[in-house]
Protein backbone atom coordinates (compact mmCIF):
# COMPACT_ATOMS: atom_id res chain seq x y z
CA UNK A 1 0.00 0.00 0.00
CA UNK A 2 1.32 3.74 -0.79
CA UNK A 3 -0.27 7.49 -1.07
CA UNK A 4 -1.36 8.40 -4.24
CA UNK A 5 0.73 11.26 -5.47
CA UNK A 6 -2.09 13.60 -5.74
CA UNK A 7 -2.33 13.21 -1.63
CA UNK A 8 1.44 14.71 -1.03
CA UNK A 9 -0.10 18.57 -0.96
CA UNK A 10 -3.09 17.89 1.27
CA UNK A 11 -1.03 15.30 3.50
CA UNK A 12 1.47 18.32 3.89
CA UNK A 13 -1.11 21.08 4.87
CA UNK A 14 -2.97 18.40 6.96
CA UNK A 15 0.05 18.02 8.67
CA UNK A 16 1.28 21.65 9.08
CA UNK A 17 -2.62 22.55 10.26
CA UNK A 18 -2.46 19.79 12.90
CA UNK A 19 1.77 21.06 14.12
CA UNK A 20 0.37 24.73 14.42
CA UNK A 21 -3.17 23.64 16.36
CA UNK A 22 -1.19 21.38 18.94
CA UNK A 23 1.60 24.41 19.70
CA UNK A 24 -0.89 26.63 19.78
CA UNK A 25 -3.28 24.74 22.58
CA UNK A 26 0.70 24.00 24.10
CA UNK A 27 1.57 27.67 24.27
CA UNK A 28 -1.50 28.95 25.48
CA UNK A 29 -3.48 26.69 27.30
CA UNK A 30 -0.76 23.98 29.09
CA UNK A 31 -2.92 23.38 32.17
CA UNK A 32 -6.18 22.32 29.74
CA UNK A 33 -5.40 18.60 30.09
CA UNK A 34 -8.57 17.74 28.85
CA UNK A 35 -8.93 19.71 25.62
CA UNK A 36 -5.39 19.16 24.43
CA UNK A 37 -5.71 15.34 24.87
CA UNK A 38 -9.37 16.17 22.69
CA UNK A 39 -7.33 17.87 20.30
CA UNK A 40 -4.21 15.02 19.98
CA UNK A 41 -7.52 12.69 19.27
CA UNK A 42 -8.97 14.80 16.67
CA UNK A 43 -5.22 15.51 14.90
CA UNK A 44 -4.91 11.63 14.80
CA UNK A 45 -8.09 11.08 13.49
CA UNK A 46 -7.68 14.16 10.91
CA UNK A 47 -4.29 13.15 9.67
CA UNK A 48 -5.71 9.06 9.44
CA UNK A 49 -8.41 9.97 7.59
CA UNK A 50 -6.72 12.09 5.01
CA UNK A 51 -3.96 9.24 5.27
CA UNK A 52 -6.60 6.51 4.37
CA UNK A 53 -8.54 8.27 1.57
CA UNK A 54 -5.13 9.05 -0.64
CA UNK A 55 -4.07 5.13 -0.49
CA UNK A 56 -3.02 3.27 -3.56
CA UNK A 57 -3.05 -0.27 -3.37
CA UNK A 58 -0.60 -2.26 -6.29
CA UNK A 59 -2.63 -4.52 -7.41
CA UNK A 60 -1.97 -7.47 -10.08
CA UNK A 61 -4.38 -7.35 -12.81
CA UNK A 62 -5.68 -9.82 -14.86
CA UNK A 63 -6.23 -8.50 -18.25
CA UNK A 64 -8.63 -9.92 -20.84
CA UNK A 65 -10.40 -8.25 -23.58
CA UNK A 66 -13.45 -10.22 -23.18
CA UNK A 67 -14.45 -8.70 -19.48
CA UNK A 68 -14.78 -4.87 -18.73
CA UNK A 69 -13.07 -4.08 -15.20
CA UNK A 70 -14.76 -1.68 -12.48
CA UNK A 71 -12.72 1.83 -13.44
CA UNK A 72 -13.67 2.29 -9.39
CA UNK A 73 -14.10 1.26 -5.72
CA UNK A 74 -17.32 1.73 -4.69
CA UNK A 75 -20.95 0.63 -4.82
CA UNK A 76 -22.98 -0.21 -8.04
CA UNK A 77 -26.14 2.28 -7.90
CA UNK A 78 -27.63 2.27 -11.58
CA UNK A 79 -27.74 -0.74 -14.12
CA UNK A 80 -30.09 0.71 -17.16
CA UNK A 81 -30.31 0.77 -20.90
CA UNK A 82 -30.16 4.12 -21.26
CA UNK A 83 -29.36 6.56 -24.95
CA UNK A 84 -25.70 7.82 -24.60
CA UNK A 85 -26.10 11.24 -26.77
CA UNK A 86 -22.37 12.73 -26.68
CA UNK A 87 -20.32 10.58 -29.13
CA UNK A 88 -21.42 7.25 -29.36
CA UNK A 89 -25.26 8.57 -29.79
CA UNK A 90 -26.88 4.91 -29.51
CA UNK A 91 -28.74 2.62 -27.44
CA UNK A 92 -26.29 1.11 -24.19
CA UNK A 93 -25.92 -0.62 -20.73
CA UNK A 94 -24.96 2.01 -18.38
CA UNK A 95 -23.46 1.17 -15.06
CA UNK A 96 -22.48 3.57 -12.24
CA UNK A 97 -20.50 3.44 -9.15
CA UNK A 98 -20.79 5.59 -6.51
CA UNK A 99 -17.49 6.07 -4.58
CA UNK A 100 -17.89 7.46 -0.83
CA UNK A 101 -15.01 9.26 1.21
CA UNK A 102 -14.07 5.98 2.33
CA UNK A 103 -13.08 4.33 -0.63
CA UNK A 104 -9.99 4.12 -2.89
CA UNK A 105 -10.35 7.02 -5.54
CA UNK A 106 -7.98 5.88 -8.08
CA UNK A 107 -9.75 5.28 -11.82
CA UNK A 108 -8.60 2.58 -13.80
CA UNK A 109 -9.34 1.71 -17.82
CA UNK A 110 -12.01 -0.89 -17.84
CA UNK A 111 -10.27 -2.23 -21.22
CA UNK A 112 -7.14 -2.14 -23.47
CA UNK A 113 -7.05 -0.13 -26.29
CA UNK A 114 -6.80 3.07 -27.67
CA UNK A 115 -8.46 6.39 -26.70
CA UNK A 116 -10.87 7.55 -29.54
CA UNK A 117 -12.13 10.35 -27.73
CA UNK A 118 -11.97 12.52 -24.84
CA UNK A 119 -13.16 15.72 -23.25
CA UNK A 120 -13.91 17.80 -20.06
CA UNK A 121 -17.39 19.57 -19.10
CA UNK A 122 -17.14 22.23 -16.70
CA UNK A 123 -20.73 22.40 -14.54
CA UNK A 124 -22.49 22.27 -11.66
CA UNK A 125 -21.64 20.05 -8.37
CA UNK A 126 -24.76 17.97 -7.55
CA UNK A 127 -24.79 14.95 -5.10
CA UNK A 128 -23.28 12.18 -7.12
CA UNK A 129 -26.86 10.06 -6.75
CA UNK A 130 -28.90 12.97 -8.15
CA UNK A 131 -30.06 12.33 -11.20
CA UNK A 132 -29.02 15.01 -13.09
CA UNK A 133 -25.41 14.65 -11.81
CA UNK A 134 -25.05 12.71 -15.11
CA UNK A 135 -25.64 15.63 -17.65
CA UNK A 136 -24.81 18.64 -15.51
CA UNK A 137 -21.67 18.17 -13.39
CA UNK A 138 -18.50 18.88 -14.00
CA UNK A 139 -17.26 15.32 -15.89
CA UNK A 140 -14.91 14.08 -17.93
CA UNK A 141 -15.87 11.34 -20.90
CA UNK A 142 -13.12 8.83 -22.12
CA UNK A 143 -13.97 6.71 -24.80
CA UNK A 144 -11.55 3.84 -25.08
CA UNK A 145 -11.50 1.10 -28.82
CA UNK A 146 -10.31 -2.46 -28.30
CA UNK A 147 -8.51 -4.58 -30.84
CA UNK A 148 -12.16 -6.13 -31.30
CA UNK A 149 -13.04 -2.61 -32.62
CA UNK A 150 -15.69 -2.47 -29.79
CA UNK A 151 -16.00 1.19 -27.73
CA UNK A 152 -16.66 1.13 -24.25
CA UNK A 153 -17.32 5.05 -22.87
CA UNK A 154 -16.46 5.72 -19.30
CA UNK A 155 -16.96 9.19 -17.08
CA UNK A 156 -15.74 10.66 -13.95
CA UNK A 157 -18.55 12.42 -12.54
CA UNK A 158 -17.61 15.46 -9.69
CA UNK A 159 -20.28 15.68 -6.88
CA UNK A 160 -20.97 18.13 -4.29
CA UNK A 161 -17.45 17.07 -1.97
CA UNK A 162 -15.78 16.39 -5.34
CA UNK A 163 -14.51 19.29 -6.97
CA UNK A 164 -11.28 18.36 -8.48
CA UNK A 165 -10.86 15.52 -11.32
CA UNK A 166 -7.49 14.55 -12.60
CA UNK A 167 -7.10 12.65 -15.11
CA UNK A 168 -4.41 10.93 -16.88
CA UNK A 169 -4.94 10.27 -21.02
CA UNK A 170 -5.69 11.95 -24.15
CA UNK A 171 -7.26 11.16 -27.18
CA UNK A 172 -4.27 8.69 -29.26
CA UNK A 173 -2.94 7.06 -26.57
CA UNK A 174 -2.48 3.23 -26.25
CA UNK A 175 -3.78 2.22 -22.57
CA UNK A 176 -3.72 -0.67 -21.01
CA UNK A 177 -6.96 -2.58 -18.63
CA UNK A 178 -6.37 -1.48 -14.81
CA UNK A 179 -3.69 0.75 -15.32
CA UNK A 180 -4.87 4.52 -13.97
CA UNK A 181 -6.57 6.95 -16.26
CA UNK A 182 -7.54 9.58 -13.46
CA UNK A 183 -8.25 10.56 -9.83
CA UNK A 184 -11.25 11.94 -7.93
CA UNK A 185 -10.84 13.69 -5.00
CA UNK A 186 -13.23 13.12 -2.01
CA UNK A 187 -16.32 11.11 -2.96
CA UNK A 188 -18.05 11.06 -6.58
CA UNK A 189 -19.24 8.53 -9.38
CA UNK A 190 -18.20 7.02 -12.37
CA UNK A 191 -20.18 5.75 -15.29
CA UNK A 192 -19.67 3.08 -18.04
CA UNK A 193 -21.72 2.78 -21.06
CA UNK A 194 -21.29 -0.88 -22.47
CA UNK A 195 -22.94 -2.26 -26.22
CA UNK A 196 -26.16 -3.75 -25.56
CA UNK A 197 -25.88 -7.77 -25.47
CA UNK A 198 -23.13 -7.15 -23.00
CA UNK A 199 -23.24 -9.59 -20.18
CA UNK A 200 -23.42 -7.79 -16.67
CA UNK A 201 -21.54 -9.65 -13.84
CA UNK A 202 -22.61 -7.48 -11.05
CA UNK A 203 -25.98 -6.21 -9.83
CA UNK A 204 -27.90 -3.30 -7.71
CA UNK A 205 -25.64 -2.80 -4.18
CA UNK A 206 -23.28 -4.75 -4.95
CA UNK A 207 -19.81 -3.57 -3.74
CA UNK A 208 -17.10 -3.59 -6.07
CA UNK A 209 -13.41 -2.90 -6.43
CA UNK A 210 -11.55 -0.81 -8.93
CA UNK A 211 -9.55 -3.01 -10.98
CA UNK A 212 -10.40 -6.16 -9.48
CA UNK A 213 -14.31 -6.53 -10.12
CA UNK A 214 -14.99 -7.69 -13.21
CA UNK A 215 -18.36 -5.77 -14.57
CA UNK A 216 -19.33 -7.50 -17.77
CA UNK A 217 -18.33 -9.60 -20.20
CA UNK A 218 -18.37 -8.03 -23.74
CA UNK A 219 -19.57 -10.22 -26.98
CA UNK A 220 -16.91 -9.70 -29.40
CA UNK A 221 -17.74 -8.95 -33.30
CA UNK A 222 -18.17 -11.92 -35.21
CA UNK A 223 -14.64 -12.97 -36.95
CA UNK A 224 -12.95 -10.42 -34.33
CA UNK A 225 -9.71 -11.70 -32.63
CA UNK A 226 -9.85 -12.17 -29.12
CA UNK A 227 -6.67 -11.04 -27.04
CA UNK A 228 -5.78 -13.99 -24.45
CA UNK A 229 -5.90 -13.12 -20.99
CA UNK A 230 -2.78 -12.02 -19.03
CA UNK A 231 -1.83 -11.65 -15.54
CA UNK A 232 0.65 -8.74 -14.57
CA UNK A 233 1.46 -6.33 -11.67
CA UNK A 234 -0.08 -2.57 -12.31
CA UNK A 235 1.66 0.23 -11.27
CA UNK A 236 0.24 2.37 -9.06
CA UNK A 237 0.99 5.84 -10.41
CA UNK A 238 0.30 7.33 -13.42
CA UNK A 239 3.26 7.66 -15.90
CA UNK A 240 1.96 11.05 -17.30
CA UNK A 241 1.39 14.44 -15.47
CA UNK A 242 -2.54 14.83 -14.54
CA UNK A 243 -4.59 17.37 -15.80
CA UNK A 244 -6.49 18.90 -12.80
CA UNK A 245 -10.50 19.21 -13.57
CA UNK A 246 -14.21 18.11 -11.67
CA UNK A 247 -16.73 15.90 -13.50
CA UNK A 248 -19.40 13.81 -15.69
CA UNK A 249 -22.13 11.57 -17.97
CA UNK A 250 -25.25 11.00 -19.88
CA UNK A 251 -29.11 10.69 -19.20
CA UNK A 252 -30.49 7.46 -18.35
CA UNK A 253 -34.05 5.03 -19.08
CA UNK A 254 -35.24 3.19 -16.35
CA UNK A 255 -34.35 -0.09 -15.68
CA UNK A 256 -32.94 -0.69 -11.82
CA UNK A 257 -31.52 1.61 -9.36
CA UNK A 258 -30.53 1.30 -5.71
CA UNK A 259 -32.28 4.27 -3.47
CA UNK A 260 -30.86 7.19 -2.93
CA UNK A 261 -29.66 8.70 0.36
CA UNK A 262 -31.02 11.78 -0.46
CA UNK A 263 -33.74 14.27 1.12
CA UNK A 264 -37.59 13.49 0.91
CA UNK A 265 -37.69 16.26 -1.82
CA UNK A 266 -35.51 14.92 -3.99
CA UNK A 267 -37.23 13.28 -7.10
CA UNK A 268 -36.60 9.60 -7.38
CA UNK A 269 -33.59 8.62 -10.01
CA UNK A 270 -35.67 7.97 -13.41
């Protein structure tokens, strides 16, 4: 396990905030037993929780161009055929994953291939579950070919704790399943838009793991060649400089949803 590079700058000022606090309650107030031994809790917590959201696990991946990976820890929360309007303008499976403070927040390429298209939407900073997140945050859509010709179009989505996106590829490059195309910063979503007669592995709730998880299974063209599967170690930091940004996707159809921890007055996810 390490810290993600985009961690060093707010493990830094974490740490300089908690130095100054604890000499400052020292200085002043050296008889307040009580509060300075609240405040050493607090620091620890502070500094562990910071500590624990910018970890990067190395993980060994499994690559095979048959089976889309989960781009991200976190919980499945929409499985619908939905109309993806922005490049691919068809009919598709869309999954998202909502990723909570608690999770790893590291994005990783669902598949192998080569990026056909990319680009950043500045906008607003919704909850991640609302459904208008989708089409009205600020996002970032990566559309990635395999060998098998087949596109697969994947967003980071900002939400309302989320409000910086880096991100890792542009349009040309060669990328390779579970290696890491971006980073989200404190809590958000990511979608996936798969071709319809795509098998889905996972379902409503289900908690999954960037990387790991294995979301569907994609059907090949007919006559397409099919990559063999390969085991190998991923690196856990990106090999380009990020581009800083907050995030992401399209409007969906109904088809399941898990609830949605929000207010009575929000409108239920359609």
């Amino acid at each position: 396990m390490t810290i993600h590079k985009e961690g060093y700058t707010s493990l830094a000022i974490t740490v300089l905030f908690i130095f100054v606090l604890n000499a400052v309650i020292q200085f002043y107030l050296p008889q307040a037993h009580a509060l300075k031994w609240f405040i050493y809790i607090l620091s620890a917590l502070l500094f562990l929780i910071i500590l624990q959201f910018f970890r990067s696990p190395k993980l060994t991946i499994t690559q095979d161009e048959t089976q889309v990976l989960c781009p991200a820890d976190g919980k499945v929360v929409v499985i619908e055929e939905t109309e993806e309007p922005e490049f691919l303008k068809d009919r598709r499976i869309q999954i998202s994953v909502f990723m909570s403070p608690i999770n790893v927040h590291v994005n990783r390429n669902p598949i192998s291939g080569v990026v056909k298209y990319f680009k950043y939407h500045p906008g607003k900073y919704l909850v991640a579950w609302h459904p208008k997140s989708s089409t009205e945050n600020e996002r970032t859509t990566v559309v990635t070919e395999n060998s098998a010709g087949t596109q697969v179009l994947f967003r980071q989505i900002a939400g309302a704790l989320a409000r910086r996106i880096c991100w890792y590829v542009k349009e040309g490059d060669e990328v390779q399943q579970g290696e890491q195309f971006g980073f989200i910063k404190f809590g958000s979503r990511v979608d996936i838009f798969l071709p319809l007669g795509t098998k889905v592995k996972v379902n409503i709730n289900d908690v999954v793991k960037g990387g790991r998880t294995v979301l569907a299974e994609l059907t090949p063209p007919e006559g397409a060649k099919v990559v063999k599967a390969e085991t190998k170690a991923v690196t856990t930091e990106p090999t380009t400089e990020p581009v800083l940004v907050t995030d992401l996707p399209a409007k969906p159809v109904k088809v399941a949803r898990a609830k949605a921890p929000a207010k009575k007055s929000d409108k239920k996810i359609s």
